[in-house]
Protein backbone atom coordinates (compact mmCIF):
# COMPACT_ATOMS: atom_id res chain seq x y z
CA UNK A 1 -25.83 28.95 95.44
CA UNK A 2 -25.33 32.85 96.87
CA UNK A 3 -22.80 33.01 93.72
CA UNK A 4 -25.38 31.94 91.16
CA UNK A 5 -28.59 33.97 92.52
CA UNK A 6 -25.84 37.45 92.55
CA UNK A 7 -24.84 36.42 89.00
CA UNK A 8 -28.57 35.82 88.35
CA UNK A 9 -29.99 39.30 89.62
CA UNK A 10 -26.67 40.98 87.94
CA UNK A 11 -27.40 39.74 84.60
CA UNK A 12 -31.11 40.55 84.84
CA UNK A 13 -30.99 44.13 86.31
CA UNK A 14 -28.33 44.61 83.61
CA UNK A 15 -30.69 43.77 80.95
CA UNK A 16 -33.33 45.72 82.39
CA UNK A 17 -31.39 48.94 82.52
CA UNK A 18 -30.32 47.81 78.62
CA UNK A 19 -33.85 47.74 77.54
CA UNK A 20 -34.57 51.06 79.30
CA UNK A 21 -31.85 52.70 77.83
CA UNK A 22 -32.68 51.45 74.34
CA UNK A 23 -36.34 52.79 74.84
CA UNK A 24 -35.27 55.88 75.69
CA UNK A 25 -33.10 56.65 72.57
CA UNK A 26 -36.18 55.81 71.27
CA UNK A 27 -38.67 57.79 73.13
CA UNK A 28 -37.20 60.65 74.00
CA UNK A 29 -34.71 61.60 70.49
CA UNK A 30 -34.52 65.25 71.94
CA UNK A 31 -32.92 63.86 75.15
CA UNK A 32 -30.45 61.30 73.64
CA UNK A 33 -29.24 64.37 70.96
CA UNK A 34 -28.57 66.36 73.99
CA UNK A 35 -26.79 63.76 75.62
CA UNK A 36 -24.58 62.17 72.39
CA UNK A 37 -23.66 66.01 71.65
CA UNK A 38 -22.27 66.28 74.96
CA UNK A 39 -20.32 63.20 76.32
CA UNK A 40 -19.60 61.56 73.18
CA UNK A 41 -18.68 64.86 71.29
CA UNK A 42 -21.47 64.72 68.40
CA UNK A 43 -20.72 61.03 67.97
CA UNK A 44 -24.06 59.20 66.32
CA UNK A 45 -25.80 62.57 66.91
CA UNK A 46 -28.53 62.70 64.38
CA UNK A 47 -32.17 62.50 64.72
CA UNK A 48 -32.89 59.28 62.48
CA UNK A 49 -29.82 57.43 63.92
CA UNK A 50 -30.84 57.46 67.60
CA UNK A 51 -33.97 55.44 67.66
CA UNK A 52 -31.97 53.12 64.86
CA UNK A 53 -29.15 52.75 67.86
CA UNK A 54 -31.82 52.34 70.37
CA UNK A 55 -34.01 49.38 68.54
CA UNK A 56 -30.65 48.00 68.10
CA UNK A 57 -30.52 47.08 72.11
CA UNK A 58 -33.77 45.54 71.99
């Protein structure tokens, strides 16, 4: 039972932090630029792909 409520509140708090991170990219474009330029070396950095990559989490 322990093993099934952890798996439970894993997979939920894991979507959450999905959704937020789609909304985000979607939200906040300036932010998620920033951020693609930086750790993922320009990778999907463009202003009309980000909120595309974002609704795509929803």
């Amino acid at each position: 039972m322990l093993k099934m409520t952890s798996l439970l509140l894993l997979r939920v708090s894991l979507g959450g932090l999905l959704l937020l991170w789609g909304a985000n990219k979607i939200v906040n474009v300036d932010r998620s630029l920033a951020i693609a330029e930086n750790f993922y070396f320009g990778f999907l950095a463009a202003e009309t792909i980000l909120p595309l990559a974002g609704a795509g989490r929803f």
